[in-house]
C-alpha atoms as a PDB file:
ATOM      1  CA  UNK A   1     -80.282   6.119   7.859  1.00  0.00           C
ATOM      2  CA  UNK A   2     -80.373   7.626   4.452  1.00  0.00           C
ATOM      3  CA  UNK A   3     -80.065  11.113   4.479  1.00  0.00           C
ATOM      4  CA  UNK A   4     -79.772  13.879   2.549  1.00  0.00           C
ATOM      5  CA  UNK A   5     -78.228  17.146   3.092  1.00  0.00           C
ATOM      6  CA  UNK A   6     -78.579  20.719   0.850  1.00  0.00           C
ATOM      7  CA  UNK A   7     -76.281  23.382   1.369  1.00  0.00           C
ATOM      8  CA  UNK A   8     -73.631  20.673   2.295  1.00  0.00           C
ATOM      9  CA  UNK A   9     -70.852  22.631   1.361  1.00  0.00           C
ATOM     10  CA  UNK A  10     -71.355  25.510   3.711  1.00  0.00           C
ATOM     11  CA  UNK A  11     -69.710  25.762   7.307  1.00  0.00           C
ATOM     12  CA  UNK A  12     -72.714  24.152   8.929  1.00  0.00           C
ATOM     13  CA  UNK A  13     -73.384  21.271   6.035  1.00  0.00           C
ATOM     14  CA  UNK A  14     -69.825  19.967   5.731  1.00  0.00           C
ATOM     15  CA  UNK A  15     -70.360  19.733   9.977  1.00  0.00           C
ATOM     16  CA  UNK A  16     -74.163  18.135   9.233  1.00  0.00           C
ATOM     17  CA  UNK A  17     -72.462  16.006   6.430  1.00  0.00           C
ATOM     18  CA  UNK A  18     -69.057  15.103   8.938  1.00  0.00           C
ATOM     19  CA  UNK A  19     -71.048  13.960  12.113  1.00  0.00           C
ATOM     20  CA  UNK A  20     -73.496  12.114  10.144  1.00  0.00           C
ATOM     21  CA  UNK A  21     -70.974   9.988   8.941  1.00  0.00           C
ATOM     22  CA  UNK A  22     -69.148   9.065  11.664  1.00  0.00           C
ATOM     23  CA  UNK A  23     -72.582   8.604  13.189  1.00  0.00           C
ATOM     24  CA  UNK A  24     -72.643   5.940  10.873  1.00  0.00           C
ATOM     25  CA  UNK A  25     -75.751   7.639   8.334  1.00  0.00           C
ATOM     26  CA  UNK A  26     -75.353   6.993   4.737  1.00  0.00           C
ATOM     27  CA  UNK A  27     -75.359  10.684   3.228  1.00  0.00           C
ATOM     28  CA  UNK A  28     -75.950  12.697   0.432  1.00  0.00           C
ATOM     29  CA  UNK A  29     -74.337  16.019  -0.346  1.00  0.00           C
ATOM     30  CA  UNK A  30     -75.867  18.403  -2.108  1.00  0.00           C
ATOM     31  CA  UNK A  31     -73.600  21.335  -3.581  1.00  0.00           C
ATOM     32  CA  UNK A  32     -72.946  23.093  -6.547  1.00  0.00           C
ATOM     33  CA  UNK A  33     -69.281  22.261  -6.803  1.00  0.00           C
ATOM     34  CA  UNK A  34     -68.881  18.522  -6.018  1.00  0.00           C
ATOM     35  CA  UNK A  35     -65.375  18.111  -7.399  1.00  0.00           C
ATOM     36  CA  UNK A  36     -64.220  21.164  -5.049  1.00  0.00           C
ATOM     37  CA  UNK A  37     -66.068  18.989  -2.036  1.00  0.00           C
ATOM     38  CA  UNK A  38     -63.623  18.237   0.889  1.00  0.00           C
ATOM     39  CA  UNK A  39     -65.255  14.969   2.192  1.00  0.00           C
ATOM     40  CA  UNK A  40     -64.992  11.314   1.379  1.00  0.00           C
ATOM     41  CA  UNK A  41     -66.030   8.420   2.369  1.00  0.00           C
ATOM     42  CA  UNK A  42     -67.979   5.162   1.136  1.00  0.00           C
ATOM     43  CA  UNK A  43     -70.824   6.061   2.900  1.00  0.00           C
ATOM     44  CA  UNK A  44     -71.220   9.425   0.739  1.00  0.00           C
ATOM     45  CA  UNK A  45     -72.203  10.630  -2.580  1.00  0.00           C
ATOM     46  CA  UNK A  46     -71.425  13.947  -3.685  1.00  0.00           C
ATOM     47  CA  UNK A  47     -73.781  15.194  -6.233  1.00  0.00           C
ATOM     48  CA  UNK A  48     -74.403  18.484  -8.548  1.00  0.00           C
ATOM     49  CA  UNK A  49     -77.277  20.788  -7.669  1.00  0.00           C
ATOM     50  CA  UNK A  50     -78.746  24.085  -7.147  1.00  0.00           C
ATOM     51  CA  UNK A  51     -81.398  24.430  -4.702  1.00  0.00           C
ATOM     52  CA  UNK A  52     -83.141  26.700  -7.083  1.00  0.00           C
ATOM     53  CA  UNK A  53     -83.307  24.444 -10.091  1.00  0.00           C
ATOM     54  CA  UNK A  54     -86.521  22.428  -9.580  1.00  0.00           C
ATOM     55  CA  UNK A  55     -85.381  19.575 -12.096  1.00  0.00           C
ATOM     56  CA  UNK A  56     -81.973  19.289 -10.181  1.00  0.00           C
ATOM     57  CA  UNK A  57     -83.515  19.105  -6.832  1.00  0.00           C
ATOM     58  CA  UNK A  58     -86.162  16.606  -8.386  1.00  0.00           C
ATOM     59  CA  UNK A  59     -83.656  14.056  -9.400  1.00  0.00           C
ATOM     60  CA  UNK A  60     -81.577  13.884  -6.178  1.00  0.00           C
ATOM     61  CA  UNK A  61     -84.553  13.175  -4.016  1.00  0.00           C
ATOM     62  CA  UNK A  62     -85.967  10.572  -6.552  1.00  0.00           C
ATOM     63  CA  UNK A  63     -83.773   7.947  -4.716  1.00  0.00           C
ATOM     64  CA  UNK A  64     -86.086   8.709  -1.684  1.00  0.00           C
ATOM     65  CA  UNK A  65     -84.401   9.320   0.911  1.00  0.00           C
ATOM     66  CA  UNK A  66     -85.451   9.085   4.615  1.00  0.00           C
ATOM     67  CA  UNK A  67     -84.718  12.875   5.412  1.00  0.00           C
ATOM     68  CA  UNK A  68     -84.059  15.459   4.406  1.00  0.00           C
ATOM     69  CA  UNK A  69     -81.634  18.332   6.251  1.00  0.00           C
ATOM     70  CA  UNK A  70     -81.737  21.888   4.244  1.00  0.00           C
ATOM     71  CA  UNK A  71     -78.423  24.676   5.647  1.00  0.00           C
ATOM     72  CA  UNK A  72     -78.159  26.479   2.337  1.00  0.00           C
ATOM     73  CA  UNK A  73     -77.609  30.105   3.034  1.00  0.00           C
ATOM     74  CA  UNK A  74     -76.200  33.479   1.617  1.00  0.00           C
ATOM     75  CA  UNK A  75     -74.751  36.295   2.815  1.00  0.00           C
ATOM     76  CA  UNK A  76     -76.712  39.901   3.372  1.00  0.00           C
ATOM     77  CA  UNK A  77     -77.714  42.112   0.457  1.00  0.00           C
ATOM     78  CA  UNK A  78     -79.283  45.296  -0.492  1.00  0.00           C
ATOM     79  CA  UNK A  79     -80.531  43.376  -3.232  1.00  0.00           C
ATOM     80  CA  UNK A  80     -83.885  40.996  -2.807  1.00  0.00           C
ATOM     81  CA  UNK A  81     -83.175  37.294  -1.837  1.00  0.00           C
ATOM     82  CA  UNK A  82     -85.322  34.645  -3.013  1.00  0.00           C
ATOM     83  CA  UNK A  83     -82.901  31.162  -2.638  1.00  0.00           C
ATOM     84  CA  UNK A  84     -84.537  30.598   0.546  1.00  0.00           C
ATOM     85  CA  UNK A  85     -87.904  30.703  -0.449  1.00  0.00           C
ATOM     86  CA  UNK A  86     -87.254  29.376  -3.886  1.00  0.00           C
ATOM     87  CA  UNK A  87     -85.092  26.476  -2.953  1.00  0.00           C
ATOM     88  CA  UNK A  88     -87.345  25.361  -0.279  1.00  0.00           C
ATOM     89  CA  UNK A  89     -90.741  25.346  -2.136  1.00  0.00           C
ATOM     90  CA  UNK A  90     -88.651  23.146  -5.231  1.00  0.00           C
ATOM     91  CA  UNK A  91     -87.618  21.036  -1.981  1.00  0.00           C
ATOM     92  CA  UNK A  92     -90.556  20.588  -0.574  1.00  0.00           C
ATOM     93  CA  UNK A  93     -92.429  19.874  -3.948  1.00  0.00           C
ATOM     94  CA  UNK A  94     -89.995  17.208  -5.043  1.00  0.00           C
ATOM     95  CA  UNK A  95     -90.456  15.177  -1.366  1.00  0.00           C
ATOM     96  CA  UNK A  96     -93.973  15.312  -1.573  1.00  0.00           C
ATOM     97  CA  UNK A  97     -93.935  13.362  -5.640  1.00  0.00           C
ATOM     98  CA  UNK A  98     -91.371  11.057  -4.243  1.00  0.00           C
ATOM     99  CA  UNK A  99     -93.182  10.224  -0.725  1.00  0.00           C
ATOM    100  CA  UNK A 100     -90.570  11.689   1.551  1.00  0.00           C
ATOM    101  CA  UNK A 101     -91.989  13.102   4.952  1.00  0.00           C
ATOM    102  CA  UNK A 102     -89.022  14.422   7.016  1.00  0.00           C
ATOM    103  CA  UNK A 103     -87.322  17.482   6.535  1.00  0.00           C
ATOM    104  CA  UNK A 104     -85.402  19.654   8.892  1.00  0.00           C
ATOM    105  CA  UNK A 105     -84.456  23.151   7.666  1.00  0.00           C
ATOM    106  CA  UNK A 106     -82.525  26.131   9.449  1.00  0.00           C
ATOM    107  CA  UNK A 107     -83.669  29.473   9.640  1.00  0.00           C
ATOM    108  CA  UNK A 108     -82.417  31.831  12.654  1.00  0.00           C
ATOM    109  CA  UNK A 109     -83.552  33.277  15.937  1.00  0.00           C
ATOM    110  CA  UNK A 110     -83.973  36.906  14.128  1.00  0.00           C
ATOM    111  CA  UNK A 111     -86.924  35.367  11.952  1.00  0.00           C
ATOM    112  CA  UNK A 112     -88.447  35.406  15.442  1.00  0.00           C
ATOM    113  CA  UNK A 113     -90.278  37.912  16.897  1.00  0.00           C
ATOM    114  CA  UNK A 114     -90.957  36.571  20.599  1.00  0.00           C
ATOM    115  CA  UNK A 115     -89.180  38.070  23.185  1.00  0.00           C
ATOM    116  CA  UNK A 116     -85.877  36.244  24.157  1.00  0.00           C
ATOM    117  CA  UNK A 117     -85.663  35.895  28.185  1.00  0.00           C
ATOM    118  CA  UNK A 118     -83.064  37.891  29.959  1.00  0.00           C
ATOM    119  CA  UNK A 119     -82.609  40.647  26.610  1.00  0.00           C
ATOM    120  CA  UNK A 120     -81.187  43.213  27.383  1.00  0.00           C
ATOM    121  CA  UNK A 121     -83.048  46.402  26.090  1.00  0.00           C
ATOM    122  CA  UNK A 122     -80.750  47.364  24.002  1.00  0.00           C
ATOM    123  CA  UNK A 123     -80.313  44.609  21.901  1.00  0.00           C
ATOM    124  CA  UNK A 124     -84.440  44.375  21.827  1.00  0.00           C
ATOM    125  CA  UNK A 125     -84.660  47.842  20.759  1.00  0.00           C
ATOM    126  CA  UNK A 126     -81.246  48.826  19.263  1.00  0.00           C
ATOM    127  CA  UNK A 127     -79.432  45.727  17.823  1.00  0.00           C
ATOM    128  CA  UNK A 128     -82.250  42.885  16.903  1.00  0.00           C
ATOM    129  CA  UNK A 129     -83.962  45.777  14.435  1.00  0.00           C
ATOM    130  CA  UNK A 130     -81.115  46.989  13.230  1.00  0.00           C
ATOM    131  CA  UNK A 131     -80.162  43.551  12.285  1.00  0.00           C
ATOM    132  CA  UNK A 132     -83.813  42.217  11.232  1.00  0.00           C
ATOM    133  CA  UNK A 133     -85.418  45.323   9.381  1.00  0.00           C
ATOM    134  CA  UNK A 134     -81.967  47.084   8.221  1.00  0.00           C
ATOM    135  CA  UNK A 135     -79.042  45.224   7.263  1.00  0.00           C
ATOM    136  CA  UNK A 136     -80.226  42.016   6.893  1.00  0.00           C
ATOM    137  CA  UNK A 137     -83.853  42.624   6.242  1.00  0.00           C
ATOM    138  CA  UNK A 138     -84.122  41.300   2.841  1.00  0.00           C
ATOM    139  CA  UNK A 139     -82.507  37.804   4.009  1.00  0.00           C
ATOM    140  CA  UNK A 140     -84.725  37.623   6.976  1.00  0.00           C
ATOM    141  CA  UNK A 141     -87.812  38.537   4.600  1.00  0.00           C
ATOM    142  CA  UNK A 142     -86.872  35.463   2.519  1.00  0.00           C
ATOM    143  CA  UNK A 143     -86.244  33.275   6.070  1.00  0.00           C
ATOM    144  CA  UNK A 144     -89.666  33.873   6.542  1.00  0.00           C
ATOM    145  CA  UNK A 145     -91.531  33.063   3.483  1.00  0.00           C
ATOM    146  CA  UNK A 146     -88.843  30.200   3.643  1.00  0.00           C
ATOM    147  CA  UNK A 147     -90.837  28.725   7.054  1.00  0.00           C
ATOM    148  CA  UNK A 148     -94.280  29.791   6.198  1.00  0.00           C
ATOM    149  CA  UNK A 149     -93.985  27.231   2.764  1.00  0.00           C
ATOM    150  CA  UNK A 150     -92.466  24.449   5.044  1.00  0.00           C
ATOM    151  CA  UNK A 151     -95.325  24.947   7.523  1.00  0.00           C
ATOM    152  CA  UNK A 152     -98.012  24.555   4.637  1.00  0.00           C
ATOM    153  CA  UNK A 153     -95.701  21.621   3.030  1.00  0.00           C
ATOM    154  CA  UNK A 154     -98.173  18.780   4.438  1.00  0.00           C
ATOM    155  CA  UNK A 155     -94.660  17.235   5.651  1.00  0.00           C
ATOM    156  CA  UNK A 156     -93.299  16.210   8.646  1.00  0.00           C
ATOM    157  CA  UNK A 157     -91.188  19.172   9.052  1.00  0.00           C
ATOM    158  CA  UNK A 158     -88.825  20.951  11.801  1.00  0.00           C
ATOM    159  CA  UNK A 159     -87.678  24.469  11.563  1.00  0.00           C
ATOM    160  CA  UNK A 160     -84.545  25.338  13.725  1.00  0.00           C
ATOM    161  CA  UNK A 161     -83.320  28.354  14.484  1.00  0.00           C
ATOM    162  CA  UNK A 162     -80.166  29.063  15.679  1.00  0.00           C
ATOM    163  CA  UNK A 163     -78.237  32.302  17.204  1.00  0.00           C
ATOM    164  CA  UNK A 164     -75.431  33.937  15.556  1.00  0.00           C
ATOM    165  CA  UNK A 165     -73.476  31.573  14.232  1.00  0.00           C
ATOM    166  CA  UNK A 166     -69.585  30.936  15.326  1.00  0.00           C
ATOM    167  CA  UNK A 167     -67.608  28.086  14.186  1.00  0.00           C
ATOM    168  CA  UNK A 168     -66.035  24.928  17.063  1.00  0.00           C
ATOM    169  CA  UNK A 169     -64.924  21.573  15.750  1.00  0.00           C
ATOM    170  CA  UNK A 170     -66.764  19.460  17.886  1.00  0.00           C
ATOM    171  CA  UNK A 171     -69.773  19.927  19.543  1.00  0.00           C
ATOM    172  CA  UNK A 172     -70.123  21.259  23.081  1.00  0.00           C
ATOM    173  CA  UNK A 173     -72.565  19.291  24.606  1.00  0.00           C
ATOM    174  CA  UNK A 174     -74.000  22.285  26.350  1.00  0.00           C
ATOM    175  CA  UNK A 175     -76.640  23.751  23.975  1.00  0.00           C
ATOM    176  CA  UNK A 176     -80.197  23.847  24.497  1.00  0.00           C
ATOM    177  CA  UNK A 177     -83.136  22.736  22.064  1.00  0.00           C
ATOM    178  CA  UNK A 178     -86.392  24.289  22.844  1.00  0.00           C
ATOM    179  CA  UNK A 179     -89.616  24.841  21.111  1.00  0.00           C
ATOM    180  CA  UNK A 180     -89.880  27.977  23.349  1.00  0.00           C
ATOM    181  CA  UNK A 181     -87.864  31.508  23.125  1.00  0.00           C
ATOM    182  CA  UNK A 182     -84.705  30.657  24.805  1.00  0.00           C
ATOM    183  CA  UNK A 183     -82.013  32.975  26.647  1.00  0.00           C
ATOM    184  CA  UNK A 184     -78.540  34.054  24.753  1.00  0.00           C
ATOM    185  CA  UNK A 185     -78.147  34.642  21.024  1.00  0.00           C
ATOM    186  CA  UNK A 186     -75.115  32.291  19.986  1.00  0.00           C
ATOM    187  CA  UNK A 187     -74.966  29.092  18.430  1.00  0.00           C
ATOM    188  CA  UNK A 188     -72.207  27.033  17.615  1.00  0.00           C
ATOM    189  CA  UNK A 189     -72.392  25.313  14.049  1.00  0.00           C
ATOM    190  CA  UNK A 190     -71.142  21.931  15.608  1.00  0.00           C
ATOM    191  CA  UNK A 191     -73.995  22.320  17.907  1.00  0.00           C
ATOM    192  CA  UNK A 192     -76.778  22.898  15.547  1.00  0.00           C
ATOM    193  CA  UNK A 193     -75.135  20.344  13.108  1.00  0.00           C
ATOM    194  CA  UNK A 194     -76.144  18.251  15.874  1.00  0.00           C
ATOM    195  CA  UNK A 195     -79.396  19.122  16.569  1.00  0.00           C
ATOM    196  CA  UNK A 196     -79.663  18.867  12.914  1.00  0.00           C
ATOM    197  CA  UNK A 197     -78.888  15.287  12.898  1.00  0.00           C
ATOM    198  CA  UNK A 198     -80.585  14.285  15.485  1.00  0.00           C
ATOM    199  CA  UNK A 199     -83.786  15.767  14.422  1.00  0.00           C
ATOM    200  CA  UNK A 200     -83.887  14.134  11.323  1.00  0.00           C
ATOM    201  CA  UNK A 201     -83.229  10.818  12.825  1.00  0.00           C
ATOM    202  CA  UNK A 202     -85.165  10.976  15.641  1.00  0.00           C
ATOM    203  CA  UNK A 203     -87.537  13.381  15.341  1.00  0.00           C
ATOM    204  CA  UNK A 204     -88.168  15.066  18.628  1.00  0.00           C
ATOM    205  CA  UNK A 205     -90.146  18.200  17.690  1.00  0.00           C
ATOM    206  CA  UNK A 206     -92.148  17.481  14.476  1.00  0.00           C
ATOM    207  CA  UNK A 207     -94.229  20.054  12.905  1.00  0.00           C
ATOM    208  CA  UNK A 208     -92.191  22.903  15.367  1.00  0.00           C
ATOM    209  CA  UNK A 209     -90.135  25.338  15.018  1.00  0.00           C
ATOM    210  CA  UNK A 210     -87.030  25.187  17.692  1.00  0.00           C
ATOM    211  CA  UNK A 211     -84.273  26.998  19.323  1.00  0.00           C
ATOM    212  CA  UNK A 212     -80.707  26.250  19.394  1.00  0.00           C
ATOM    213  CA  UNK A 213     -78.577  28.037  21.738  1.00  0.00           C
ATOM    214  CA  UNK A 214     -75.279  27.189  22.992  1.00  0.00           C
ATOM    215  CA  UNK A 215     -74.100  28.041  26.659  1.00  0.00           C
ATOM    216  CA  UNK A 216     -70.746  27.480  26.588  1.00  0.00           C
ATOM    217  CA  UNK A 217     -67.772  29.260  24.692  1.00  0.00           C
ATOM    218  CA  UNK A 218     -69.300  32.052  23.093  1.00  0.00           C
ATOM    219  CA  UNK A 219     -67.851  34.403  21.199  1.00  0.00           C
ATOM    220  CA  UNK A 220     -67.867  38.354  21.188  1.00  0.00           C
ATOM    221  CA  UNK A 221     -70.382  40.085  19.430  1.00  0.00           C
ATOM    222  CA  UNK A 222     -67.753  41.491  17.236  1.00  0.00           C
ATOM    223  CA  UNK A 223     -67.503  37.937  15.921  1.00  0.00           C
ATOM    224  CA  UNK A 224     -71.322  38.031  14.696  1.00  0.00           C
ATOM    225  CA  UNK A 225     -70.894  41.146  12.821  1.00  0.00           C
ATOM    226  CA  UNK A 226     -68.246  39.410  10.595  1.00  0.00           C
ATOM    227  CA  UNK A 227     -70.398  36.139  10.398  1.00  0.00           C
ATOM    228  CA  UNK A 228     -73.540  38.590   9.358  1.00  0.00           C
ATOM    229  CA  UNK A 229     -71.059  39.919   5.820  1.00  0.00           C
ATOM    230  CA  UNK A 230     -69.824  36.280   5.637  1.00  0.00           C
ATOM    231  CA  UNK A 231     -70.748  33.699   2.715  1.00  0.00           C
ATOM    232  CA  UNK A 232     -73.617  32.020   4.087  1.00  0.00           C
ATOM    233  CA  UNK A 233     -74.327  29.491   6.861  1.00  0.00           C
END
């Protein structure tokens, strides 16, 4: 399957871009920097684009791809973050003039504001608004214009949210996908490169937005508060 991948320079895209291959997927990656990319292979084209350039998006979907996987990301700021929202609606634009349906796109579990099962009330009432309305509001504020423009795309979209993000080679095999609020808050970014993957090639939950939690291996939370000042997902 032809696929292509934005953000694929980030810890979860080189994973999305890595198992795709080997899956045997012809791929796309999208990043800024292709000369600095680590990958090869002659099933993959590295290519030059910002997510918020409409005319640079525009020409690497007018080879029409089959799908489309979006894990750009950037860090927290004080400062007001549009790349999510911008990059997406110059995503979604371009697929619809070249006739491409499926996209799958990553947002987070925060975004949400269900009730996970088994929360503690701490992290309901302490931690999660910290997280969603202090440090990281203006991120989360973008996350969520970011799904409300895929949702009124007219495509054949998924949104996945993950956890907090912690990094494994390989995938566990003991994560679970659900279209419902799910218990735990971690997610491994070989797991959701995964569910990624598999969304976009066979698409299991279209026009949803879906969980992905891993229940296996977990870090600390310690580890999430140095993923949440990291350099995107």
């Amino acid at each position: 399957m032809d696929l292509v991948v934005f953000g694929a320079n980030g810890p979860t895209g080189r994973l999305v871009v890595r198992q795709a291959l080997t899956a045997g997927h012809r791929v796309t990656a999208v990043t800024r920097k292709p000369d600095q990319y680590p990958l090869s292979s002659p099933n993959l084209d590295v290519v030059a684009a910002d997510v918020t350039d409409p005319d640079g998006v525009e020409r690497v979907l007018s080879g029409a791809p089959q799908a489309v996987i979006s894990t750009y990301g950037v860090p927290y700021s004080r400062n007001e973050i549009t790349v999510y929202s911008r990059g997406i609606a110059n995503i979604t634009r371009a697929m619809t003039v070249h006739g491409i349906k499926r996209l799958v796109c990553v947002t987070s579990t925060t975004v949400g504001t269900e009730k996970a099962p088994g929360e503690s009330l701490i992290g309901r009432k302490v931690f999660l608004p910290l997280l969603r309305n202090v440090v990281g509001r203006t991120l989360y504020d973008d996350m969520q214009r970011m799904e409300e423009i895929v949702q009124s795309s007219g495509l054949d979209w998924t949104i996945v949210r993950p956890g907090g993000l912690f990094d494994a080679d390989e995938p566990t095999d003991d994560y679970e996908v659900g279209s419902r609020p799910l218990p735990g808050r971690a997610t491994s970014r070989a797991d959701l490169a995964d569910a990624l993957i598999r969304e976009a090639t066979e698409p299991r939950h279209p026009r949803s937005i879906i969980e992905v939690i891993t229940r296996s291996g977990t870090p600390s939370p310690l580890t999430f508060l140095k993923e949440a000042f990291g350099s995107g997902r």
